[in-house]
Protein backbone atom coordinates (compact mmCIF):
# COMPACT_ATOMS: atom_id res chain seq x y z
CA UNK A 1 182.64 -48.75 195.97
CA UNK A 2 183.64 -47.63 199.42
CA UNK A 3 181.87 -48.87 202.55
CA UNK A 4 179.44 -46.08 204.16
CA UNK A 5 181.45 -44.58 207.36
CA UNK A 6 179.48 -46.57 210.99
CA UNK A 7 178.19 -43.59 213.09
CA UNK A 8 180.14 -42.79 216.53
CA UNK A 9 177.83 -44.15 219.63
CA UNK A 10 177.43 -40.22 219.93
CA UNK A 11 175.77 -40.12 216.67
CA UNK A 12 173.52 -42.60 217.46
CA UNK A 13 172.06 -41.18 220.57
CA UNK A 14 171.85 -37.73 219.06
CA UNK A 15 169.41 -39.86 216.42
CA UNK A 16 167.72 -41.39 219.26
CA UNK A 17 166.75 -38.04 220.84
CA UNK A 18 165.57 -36.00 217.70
CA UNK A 19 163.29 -38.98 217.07
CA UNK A 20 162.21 -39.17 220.12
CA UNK A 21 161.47 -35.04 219.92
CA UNK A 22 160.07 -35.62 216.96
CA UNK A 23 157.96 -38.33 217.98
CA UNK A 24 156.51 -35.88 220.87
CA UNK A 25 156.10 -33.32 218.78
CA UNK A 26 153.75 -35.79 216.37
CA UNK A 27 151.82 -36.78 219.56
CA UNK A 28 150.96 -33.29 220.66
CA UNK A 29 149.61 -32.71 217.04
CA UNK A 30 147.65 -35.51 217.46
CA UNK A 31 146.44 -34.71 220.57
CA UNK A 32 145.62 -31.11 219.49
CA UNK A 33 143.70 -32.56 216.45
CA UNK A 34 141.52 -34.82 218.82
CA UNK A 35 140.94 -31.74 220.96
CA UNK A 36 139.78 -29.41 217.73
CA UNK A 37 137.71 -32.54 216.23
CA UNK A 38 135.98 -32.73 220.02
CA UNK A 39 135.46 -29.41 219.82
CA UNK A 40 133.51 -29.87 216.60
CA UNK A 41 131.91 -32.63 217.48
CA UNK A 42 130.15 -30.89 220.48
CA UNK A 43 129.25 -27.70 218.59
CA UNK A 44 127.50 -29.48 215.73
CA UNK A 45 125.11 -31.16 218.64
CA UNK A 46 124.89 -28.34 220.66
CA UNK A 47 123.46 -26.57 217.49
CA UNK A 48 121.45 -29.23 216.58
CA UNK A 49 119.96 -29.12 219.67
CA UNK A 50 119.17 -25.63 219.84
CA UNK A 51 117.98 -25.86 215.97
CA UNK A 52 115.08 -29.33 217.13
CA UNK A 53 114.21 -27.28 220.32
CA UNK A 54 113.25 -24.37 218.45
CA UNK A 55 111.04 -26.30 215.77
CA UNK A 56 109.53 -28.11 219.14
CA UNK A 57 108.86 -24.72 220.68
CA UNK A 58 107.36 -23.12 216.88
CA UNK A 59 105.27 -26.57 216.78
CA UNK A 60 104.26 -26.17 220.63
CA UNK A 61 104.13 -22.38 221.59
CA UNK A 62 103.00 -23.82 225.24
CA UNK A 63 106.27 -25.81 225.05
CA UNK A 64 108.00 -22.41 226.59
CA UNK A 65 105.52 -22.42 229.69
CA UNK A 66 105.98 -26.01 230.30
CA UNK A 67 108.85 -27.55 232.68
CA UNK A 68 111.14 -30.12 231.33
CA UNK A 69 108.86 -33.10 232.48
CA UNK A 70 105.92 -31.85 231.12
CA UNK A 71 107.92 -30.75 227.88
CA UNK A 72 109.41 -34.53 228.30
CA UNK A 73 105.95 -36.71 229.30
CA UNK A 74 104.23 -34.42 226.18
CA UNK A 75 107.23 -35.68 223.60
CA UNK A 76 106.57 -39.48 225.16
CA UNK A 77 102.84 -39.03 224.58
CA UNK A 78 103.46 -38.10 221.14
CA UNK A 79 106.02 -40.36 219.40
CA UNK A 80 103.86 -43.37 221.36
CA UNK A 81 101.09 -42.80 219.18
CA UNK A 82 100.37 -45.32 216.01
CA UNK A 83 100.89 -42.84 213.16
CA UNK A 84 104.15 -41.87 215.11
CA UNK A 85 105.41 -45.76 215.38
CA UNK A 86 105.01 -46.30 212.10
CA UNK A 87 106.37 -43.12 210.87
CA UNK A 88 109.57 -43.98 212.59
CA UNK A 89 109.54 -47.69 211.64
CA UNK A 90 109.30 -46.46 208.01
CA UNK A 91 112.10 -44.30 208.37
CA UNK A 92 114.03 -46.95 209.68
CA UNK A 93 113.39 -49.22 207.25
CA UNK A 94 114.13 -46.80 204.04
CA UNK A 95 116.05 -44.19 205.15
CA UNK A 96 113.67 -41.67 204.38
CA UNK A 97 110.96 -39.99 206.07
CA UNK A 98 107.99 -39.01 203.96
């Protein structure tokens, strides 16, 4: 069995550098990825938001006179109140809410 042929110090550094391009190229995926899931992220909450703001507003027609404090201080008032704190502790406590 013959010995495998050593690779010339150019070789080597020729390696080096396509791993190294490679290893960029890997961390702009990543970064890409990160960007997209981000992305995602934020449109899934900006839709939820949109989706609990229009049940508020279809609870609460005088929700779309009110100003954001109002809207805010009514919401406080609301999930302060007994049947509220328990209806939340509940949930907590089972993971369901019914």
């Amino acid at each position: 069995m013959t010995k495998p042929r050593e690779k010339t110090r150019e070789e080597l550094t020729a390696e080096i550098e396509d791993r190294k391009k490679k290893i960029r190229q890997f961390e702009n995926r990543e970064k890409m990825l990160r960007q997209k899931l981000s992305k995602e992220e934020r449109r899934t909450r900006s839709h939820r938001l949109i989706v609990r703001g229009a049940v508020f507003e279809s609870i609460v027609p005088e929700a779309k006179n009110m100003t954001d404090e109002e809207a805010t201080a009514l919401l406080r008032l609301a999930l302060t109140s007994e049947p509220a704190r328990e209806y939340l502790k509940k949930r907590a406590g089972d993971g369901n809410a019914e």
